[in-house]
PDB file of N, CA and C in Angstrom:
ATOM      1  N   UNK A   1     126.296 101.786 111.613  1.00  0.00           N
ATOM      2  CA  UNK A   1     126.022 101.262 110.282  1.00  0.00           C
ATOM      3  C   UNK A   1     125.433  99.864 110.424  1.00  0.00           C
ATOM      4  N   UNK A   2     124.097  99.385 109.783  1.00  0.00           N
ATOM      5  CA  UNK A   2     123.808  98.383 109.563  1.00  0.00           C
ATOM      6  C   UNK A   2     124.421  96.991 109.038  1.00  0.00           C
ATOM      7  N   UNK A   3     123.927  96.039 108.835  1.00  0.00           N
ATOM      8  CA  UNK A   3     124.636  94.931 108.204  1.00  0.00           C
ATOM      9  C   UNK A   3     125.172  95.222 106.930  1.00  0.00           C
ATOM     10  N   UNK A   4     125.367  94.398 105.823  1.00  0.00           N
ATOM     11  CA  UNK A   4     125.679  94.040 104.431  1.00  0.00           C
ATOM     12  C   UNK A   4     124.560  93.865 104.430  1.00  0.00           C
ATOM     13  N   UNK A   5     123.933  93.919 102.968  1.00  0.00           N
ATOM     14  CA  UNK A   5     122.803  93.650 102.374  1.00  0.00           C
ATOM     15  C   UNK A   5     122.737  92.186 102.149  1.00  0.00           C
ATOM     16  N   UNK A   6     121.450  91.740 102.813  1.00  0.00           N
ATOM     17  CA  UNK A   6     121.135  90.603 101.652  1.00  0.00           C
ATOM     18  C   UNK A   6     120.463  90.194 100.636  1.00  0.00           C
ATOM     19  N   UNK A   7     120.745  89.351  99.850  1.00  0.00           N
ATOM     20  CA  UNK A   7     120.057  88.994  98.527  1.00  0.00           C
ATOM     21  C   UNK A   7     119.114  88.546  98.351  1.00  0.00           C
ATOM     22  N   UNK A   8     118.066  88.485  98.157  1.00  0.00           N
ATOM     23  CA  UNK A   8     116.283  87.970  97.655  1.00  0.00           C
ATOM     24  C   UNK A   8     116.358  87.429  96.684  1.00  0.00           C
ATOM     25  N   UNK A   9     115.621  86.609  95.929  1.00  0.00           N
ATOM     26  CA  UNK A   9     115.213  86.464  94.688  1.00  0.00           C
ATOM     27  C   UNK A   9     114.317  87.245  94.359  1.00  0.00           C
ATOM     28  N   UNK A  10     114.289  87.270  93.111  1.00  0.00           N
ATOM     29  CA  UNK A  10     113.140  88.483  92.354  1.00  0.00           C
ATOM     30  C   UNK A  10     111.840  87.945  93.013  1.00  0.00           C
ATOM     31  N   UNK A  11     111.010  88.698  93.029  1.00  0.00           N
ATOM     32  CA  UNK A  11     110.154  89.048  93.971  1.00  0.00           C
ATOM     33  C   UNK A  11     108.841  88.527  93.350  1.00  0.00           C
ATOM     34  N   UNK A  12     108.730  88.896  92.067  1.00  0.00           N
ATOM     35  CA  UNK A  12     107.633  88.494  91.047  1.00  0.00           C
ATOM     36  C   UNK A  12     107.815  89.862  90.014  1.00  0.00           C
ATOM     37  N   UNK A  13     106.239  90.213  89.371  1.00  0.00           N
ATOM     38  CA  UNK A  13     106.548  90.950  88.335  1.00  0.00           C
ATOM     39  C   UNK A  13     104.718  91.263  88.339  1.00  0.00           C
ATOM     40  N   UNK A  14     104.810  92.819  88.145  1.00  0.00           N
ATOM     41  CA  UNK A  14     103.587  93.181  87.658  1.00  0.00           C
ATOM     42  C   UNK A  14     103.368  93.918  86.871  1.00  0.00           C
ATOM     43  N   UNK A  15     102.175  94.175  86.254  1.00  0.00           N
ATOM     44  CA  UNK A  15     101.551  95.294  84.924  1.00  0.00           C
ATOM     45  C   UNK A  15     101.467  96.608  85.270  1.00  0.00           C
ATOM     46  N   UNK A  16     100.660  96.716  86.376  1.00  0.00           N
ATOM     47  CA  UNK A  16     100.098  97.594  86.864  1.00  0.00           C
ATOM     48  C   UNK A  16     101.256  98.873  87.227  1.00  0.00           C
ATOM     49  N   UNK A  17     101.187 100.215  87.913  1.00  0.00           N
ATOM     50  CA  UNK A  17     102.250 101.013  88.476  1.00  0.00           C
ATOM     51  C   UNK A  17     102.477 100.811  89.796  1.00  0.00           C
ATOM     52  N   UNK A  18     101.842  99.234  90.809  1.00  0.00           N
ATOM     53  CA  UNK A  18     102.442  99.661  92.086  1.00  0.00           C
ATOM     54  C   UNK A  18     102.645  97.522  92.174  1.00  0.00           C
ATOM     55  N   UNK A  19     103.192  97.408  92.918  1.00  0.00           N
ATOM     56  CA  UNK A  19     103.481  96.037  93.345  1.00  0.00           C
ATOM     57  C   UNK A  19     103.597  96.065  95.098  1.00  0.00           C
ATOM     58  N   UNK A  20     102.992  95.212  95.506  1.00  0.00           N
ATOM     59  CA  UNK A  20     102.741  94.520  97.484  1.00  0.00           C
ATOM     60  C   UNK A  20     103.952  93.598  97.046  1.00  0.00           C
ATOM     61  N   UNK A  21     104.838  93.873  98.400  1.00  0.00           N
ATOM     62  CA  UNK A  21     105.734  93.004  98.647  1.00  0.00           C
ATOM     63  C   UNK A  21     104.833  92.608 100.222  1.00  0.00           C
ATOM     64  N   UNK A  22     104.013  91.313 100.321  1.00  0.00           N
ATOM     65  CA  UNK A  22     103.994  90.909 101.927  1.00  0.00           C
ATOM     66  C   UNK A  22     104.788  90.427 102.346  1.00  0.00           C
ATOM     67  N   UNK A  23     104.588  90.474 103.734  1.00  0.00           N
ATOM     68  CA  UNK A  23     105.271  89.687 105.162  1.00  0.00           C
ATOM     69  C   UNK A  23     106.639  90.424 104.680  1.00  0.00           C
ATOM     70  N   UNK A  24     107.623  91.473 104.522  1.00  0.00           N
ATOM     71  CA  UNK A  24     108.643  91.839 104.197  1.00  0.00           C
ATOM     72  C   UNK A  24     109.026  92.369 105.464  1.00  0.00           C
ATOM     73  N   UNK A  25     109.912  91.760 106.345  1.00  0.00           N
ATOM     74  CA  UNK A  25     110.706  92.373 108.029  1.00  0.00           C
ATOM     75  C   UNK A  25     111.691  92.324 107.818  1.00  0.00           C
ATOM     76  N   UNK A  26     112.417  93.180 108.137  1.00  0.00           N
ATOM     77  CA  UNK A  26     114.126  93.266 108.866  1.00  0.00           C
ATOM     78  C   UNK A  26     114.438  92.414 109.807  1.00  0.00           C
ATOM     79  N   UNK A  27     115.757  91.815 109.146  1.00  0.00           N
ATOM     80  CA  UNK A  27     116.391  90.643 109.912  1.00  0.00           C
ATOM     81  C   UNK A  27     117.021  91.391 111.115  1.00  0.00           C
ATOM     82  N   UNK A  28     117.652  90.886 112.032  1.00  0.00           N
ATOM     83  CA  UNK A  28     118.476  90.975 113.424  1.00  0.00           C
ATOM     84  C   UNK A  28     119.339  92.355 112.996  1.00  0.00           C
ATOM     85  N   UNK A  29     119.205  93.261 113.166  1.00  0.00           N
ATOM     86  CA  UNK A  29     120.536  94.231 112.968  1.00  0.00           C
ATOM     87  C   UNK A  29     120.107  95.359 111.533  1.00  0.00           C
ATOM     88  N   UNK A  30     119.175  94.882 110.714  1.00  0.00           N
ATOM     89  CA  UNK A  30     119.245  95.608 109.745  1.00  0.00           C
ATOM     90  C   UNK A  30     118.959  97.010 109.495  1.00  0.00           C
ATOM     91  N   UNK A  31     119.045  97.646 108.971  1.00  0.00           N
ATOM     92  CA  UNK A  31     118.739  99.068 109.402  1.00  0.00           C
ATOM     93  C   UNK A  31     117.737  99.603 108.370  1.00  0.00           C
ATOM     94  N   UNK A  32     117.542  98.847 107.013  1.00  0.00           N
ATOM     95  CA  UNK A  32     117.161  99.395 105.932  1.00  0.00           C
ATOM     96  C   UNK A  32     117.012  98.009 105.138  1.00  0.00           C
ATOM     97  N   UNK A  33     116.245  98.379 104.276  1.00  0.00           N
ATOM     98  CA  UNK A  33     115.454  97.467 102.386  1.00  0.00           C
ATOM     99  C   UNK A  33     115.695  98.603 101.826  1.00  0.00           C
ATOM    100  N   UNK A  34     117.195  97.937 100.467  1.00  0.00           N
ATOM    101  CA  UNK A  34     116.878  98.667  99.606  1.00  0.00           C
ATOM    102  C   UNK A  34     116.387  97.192  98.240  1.00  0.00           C
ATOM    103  N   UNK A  35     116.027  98.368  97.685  1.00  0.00           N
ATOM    104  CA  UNK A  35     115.108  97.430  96.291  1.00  0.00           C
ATOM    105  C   UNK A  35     115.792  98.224  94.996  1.00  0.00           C
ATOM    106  N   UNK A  36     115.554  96.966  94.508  1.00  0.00           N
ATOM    107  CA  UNK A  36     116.087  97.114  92.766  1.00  0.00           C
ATOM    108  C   UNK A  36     115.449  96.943  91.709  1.00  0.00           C
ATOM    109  N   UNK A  37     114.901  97.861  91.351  1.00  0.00           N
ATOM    110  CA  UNK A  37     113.905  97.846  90.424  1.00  0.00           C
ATOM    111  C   UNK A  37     114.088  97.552  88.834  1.00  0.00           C
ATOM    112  N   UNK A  38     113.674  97.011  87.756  1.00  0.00           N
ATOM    113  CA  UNK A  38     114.071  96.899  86.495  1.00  0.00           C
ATOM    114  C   UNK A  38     112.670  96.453  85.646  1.00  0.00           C
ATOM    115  N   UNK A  39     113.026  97.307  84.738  1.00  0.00           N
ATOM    116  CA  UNK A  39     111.696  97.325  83.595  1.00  0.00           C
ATOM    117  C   UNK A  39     111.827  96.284  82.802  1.00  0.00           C
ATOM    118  N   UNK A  40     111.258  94.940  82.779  1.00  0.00           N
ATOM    119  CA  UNK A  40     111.771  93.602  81.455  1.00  0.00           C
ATOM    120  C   UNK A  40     110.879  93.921  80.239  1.00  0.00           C
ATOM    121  N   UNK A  41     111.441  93.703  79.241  1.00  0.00           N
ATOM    122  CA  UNK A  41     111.129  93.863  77.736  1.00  0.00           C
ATOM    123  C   UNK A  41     110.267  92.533  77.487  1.00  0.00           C
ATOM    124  N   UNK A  42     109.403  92.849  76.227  1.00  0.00           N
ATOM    125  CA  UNK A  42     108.539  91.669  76.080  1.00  0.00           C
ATOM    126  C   UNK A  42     109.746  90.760  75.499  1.00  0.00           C
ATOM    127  N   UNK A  43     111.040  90.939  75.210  1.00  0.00           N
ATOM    128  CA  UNK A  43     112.204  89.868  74.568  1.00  0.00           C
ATOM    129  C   UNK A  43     112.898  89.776  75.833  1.00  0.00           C
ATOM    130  N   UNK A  44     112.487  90.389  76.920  1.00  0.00           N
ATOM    131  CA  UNK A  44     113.359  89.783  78.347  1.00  0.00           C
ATOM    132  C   UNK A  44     115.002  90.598  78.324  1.00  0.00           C
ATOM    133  N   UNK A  45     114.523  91.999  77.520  1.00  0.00           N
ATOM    134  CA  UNK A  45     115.867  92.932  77.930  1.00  0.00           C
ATOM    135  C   UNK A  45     115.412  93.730  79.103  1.00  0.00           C
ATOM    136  N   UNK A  46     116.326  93.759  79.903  1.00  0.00           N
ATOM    137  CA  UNK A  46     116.210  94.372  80.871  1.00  0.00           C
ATOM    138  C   UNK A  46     116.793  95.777  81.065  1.00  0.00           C
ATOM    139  N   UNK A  47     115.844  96.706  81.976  1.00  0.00           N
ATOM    140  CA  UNK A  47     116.549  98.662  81.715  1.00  0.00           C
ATOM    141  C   UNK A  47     117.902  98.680  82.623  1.00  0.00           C
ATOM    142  N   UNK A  48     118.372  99.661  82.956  1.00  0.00           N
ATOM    143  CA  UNK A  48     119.219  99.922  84.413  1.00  0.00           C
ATOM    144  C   UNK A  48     118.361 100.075  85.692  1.00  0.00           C
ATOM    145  N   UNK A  49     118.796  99.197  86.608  1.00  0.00           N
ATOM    146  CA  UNK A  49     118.089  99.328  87.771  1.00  0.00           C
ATOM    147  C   UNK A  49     117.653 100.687  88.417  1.00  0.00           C
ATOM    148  N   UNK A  50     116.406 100.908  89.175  1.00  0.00           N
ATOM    149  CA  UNK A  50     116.277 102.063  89.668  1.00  0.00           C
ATOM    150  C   UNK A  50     116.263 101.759  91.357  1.00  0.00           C
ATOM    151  N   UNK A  51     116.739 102.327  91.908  1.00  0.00           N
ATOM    152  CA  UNK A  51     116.834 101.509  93.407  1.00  0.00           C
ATOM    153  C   UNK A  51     115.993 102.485  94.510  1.00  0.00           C
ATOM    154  N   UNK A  52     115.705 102.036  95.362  1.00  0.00           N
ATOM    155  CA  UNK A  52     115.118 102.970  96.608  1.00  0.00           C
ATOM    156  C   UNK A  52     115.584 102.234  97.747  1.00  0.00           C
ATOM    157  N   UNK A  53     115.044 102.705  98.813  1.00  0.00           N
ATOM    158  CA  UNK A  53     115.726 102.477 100.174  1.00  0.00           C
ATOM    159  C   UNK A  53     114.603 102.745 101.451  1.00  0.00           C
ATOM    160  N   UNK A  54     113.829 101.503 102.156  1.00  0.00           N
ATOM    161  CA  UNK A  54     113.362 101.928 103.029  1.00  0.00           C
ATOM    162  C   UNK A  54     113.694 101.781 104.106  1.00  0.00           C
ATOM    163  N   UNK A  55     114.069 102.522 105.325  1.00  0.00           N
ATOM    164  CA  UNK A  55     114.717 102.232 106.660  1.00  0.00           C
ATOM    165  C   UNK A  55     113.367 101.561 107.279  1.00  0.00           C
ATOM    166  N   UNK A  56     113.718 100.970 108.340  1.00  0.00           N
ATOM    167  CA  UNK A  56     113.163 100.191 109.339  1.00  0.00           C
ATOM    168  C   UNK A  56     113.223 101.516 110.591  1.00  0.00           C
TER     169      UNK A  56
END
């Protein structure tokens, strides 16, 4: 089993249906990126996260 996850800050925000995360590597040990996805409202409500998971 890999590490504990660590925490990022939000990443940015786009319009479009796809978003580039660059330069994104696995630290010492990690096994996996998972991501947390959320749809913001033009009033800044936010949906339930949708998450994915990419292994290294």
């Amino acid at each position: 089993m890999g590490r504990p996850h660590r925490r990022q800050p939000p990443l940015g925000a786009t319009c479009p249906r796809a978003f580039y995360v660059p330069d994104l590597a696995p630290e010492l040990g990690e096994c996996a990126a998972r991501f947390e996805v959320r749809a913001v409202g033009e009033l800044y409500t936010a949906s339930t996260p949708a998450t994915a998971v990419h292994p290294w």
